[in-house]
Protein backbone atom coordinates (compact mmCIF):
# COMPACT_ATOMS: atom_id res chain seq x y z
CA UNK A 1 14.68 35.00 9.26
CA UNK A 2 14.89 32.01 11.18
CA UNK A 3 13.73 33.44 14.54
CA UNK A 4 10.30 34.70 15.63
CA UNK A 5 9.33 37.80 17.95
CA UNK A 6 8.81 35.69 21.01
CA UNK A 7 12.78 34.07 20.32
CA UNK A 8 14.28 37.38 19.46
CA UNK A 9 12.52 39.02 22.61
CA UNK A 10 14.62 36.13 24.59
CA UNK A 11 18.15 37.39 23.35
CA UNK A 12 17.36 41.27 23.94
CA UNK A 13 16.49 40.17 27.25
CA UNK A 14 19.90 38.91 27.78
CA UNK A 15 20.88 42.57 27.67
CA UNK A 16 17.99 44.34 29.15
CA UNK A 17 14.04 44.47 29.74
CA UNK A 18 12.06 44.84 26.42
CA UNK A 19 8.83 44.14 25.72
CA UNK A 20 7.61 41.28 23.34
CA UNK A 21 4.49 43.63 21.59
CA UNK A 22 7.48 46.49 20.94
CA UNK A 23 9.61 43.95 19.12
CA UNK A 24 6.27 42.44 17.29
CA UNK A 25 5.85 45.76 16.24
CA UNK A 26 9.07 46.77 15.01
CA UNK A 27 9.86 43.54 12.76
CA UNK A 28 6.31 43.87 11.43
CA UNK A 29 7.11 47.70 10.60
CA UNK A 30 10.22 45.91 8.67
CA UNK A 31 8.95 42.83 7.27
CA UNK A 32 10.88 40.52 9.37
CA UNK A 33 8.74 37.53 9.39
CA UNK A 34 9.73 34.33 10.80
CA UNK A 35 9.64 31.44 7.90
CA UNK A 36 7.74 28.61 9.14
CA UNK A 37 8.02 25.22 8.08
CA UNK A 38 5.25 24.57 4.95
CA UNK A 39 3.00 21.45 5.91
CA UNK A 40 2.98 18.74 3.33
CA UNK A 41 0.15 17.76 1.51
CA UNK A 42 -0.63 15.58 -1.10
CA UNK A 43 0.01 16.21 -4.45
CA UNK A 44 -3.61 16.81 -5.25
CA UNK A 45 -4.55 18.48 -2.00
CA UNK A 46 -6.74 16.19 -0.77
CA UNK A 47 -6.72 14.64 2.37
CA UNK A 48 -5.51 10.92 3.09
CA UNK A 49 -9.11 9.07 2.65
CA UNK A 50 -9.06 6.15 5.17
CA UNK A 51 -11.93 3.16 5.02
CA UNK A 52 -13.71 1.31 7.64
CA UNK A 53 -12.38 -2.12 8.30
CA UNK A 54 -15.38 -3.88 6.75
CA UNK A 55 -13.75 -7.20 6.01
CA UNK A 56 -13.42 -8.12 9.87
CA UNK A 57 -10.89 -11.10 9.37
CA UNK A 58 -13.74 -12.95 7.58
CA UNK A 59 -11.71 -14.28 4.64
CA UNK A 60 -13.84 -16.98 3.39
CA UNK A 61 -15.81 -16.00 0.16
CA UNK A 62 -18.86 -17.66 -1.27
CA UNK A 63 -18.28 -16.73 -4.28
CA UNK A 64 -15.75 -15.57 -7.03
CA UNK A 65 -14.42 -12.25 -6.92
CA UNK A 66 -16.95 -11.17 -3.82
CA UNK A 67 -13.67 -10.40 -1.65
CA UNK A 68 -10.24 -9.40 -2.62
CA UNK A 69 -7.26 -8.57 -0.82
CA UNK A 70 -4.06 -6.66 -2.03
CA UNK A 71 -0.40 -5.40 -0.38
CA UNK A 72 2.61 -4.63 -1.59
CA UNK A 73 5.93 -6.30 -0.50
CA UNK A 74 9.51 -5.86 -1.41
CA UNK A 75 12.23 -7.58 -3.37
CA UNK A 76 15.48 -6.94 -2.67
CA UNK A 77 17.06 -9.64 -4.32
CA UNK A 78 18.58 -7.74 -7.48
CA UNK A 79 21.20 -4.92 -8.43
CA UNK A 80 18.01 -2.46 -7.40
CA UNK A 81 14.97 -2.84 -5.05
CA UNK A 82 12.02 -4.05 -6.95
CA UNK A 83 8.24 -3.99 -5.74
CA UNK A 84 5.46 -6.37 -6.28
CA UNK A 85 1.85 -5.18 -5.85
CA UNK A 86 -0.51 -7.99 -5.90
CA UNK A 87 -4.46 -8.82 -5.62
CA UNK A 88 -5.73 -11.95 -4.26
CA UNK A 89 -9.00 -13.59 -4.83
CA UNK A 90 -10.24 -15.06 -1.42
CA UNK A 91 -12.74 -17.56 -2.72
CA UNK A 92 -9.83 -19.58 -4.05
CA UNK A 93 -6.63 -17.76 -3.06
CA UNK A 94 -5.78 -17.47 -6.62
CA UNK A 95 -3.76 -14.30 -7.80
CA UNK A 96 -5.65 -12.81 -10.04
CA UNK A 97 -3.77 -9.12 -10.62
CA UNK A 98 -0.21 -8.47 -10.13
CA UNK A 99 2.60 -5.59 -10.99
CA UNK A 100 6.36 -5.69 -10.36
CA UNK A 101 7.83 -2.16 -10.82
CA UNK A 102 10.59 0.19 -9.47
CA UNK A 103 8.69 2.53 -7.62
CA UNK A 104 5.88 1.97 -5.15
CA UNK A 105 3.65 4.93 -5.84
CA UNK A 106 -0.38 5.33 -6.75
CA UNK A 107 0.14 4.64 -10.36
CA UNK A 108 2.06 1.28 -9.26
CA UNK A 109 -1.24 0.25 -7.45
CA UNK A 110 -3.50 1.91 -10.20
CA UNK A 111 -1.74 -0.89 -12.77
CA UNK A 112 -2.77 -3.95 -10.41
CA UNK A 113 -6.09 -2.62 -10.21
CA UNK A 114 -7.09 -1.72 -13.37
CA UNK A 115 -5.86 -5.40 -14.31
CA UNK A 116 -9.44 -6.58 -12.65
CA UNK A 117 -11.88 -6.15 -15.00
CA UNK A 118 -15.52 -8.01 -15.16
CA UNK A 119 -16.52 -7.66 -10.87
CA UNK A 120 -19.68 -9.09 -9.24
CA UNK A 121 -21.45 -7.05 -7.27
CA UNK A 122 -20.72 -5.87 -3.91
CA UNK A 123 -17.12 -6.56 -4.72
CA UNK A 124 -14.72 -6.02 -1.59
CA UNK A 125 -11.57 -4.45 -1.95
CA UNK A 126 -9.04 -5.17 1.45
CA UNK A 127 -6.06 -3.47 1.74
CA UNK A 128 -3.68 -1.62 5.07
CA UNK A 129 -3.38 1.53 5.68
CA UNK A 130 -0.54 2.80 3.36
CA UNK A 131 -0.62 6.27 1.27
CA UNK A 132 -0.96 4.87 -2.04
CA UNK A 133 -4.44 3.40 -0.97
CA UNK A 134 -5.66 5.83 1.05
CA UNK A 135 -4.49 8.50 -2.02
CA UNK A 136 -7.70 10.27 -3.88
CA UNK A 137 -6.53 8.99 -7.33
CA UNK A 138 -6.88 5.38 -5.70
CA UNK A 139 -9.74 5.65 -3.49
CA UNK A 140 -11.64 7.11 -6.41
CA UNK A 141 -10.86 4.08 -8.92
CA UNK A 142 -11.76 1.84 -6.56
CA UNK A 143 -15.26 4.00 -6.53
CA UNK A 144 -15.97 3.97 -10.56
CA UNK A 145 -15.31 0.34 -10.53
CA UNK A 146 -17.76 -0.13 -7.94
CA UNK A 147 -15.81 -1.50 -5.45
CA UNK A 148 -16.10 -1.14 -1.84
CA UNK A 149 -13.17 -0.16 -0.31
CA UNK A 150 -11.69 -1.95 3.34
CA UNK A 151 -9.14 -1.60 5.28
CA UNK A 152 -6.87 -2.59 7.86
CA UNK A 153 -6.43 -1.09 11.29
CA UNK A 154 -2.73 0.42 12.14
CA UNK A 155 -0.32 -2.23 13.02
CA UNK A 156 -2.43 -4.80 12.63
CA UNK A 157 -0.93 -7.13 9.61
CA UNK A 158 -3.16 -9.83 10.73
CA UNK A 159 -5.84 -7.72 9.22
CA UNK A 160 -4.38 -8.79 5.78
CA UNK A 161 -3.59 -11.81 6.77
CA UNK A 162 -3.79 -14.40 3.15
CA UNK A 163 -2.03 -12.14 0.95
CA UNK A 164 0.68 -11.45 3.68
CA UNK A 165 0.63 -15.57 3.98
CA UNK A 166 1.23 -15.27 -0.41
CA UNK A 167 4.23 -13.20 -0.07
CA UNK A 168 5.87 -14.71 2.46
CA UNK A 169 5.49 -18.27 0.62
CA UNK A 170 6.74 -16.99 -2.89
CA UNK A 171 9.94 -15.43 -1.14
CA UNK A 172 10.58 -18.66 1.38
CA UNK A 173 9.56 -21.11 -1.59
CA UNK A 174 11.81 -19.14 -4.10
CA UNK A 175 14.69 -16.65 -3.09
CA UNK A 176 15.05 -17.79 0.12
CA UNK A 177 15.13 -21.66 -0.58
CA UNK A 178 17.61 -21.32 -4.14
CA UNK A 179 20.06 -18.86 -1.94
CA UNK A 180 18.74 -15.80 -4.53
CA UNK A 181 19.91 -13.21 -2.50
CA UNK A 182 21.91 -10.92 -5.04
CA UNK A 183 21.22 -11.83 -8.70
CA UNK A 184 19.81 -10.02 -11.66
CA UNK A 185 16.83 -7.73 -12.27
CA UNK A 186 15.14 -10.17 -15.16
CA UNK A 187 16.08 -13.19 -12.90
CA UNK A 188 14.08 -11.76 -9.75
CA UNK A 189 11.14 -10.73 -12.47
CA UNK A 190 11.31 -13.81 -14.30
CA UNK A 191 10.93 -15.87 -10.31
CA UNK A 192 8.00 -14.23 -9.20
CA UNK A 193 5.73 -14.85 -12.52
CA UNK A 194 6.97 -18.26 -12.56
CA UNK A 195 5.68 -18.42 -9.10
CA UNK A 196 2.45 -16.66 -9.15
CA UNK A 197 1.95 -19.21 -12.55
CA UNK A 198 2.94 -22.18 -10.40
CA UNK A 199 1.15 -20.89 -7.49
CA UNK A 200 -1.93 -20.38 -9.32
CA UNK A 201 -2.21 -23.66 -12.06
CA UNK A 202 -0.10 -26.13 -9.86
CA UNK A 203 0.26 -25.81 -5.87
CA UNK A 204 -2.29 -27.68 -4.59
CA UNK A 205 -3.88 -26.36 -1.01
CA UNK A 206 -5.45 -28.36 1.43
CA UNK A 207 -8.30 -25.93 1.83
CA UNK A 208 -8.96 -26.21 -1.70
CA UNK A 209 -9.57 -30.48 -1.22
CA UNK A 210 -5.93 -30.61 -2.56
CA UNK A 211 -6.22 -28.66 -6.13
CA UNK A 212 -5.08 -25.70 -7.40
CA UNK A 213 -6.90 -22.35 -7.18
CA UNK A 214 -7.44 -21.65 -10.74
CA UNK A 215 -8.46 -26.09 -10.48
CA UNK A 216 -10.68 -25.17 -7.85
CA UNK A 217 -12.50 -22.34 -9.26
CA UNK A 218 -13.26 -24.43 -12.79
CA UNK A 219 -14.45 -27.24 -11.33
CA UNK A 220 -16.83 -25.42 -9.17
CA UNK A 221 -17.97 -23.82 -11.46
């Protein structure tokens, strides 16, 4: 039954006074209960986990690995819609974990991360406000790596500002500028690892005194 007491009170009174705890009564003597919409929760019934947004904006790091940034973004360039999940190191920019995939659900974020593995300590993780981060399987892999967990306010893309800056220069420097707008699967796969390699061992940033991130990061070191 679609309707409850209160709603099936309303059409008797169409025809006549009746009283809504008579009607209560009388589908409850029946078993005519109203089915209500189930809420939806997540798979594992735990609650969307949601972190404080401890990186500020401050996206200059001292040192190696001390804060990363990650985000997904699309790429709809093929026969089928493709997603790219990548981390970003801010001390250099460099990309230093990345997954393309099909579908863009916890276990497509659980690849990139489990692609980091030696972290310093008091590594921060920054990231917005989507499901697959704020999902229990996620929040608590970020915890047994020892990572503390940021995040970005609502609406507020600025709060992820450099990797947002990363995506949109592999797509203008790459499928936008070559006109790549409906080729193949392997061709849109093969474009963003050539980019992320390129972006990584060969574009030189101004930030960086004009060298590369991974050219950076060696000759600091």
């Amino acid at each position: 039954m679609h309707y409850g007491y209160r709603k099936i009170t309303a059409i008797l009174r169409k025809e006549g006074h009746v009283n809504h705890k008579v009607v209560q009564r009388i589908m409850q003597q029946y078993g005519l209960q109203c089915r209500v919409k189930v809420k939806k929760r997540s798979k594992n019934g735990q609650p969307a986990q949601v972190a404080n947004h401890v990186l500020n904006r401050q996206f200059h790091a001292e040192r190696p690995l001390q804060k990363l940034v990650t985000d997904i973004t699309y790429l709809p360039f093929g026969p089928k819609m493709l997603y790219l999940s990548s981390i970003q190191d801010l001390y250099n920019g460099e990309i230093i974990a990345y997954t393309i995939g099909e579908k863009q659900d916890t276990d497509f974020v659980l690849d990139t991360l489990h692609q980091l593995s030696t972290l310093v300590e008091d590594c921060l993780l920054h990231s917005d406000q989507g499901s697959v981060y704020t999902s229990h399987n996620y929040q608590q892999a970020v915890k047994e790596k020892g990572i503390t967990m940021s995040m970005s306010r609502k609406g507020t893309p600025a709060d992820n500002a450099p990797i947002e800056s990363f995506h949109a220069s592999l797509k203008s420097e790459t499928f936008y500028l070559d006109h790549l707008t409906c080729t193949t699967t392997a061709i849109v796969v093969k474009t963003v690892k050539d980019y992320i390699h390129y972006y990584n061992n060969v574009r030189i940033q101004t930030k960086l005194n004009n060298q590369s991130p991974i050219e950076f990061r060696q000759l600091v070191a």
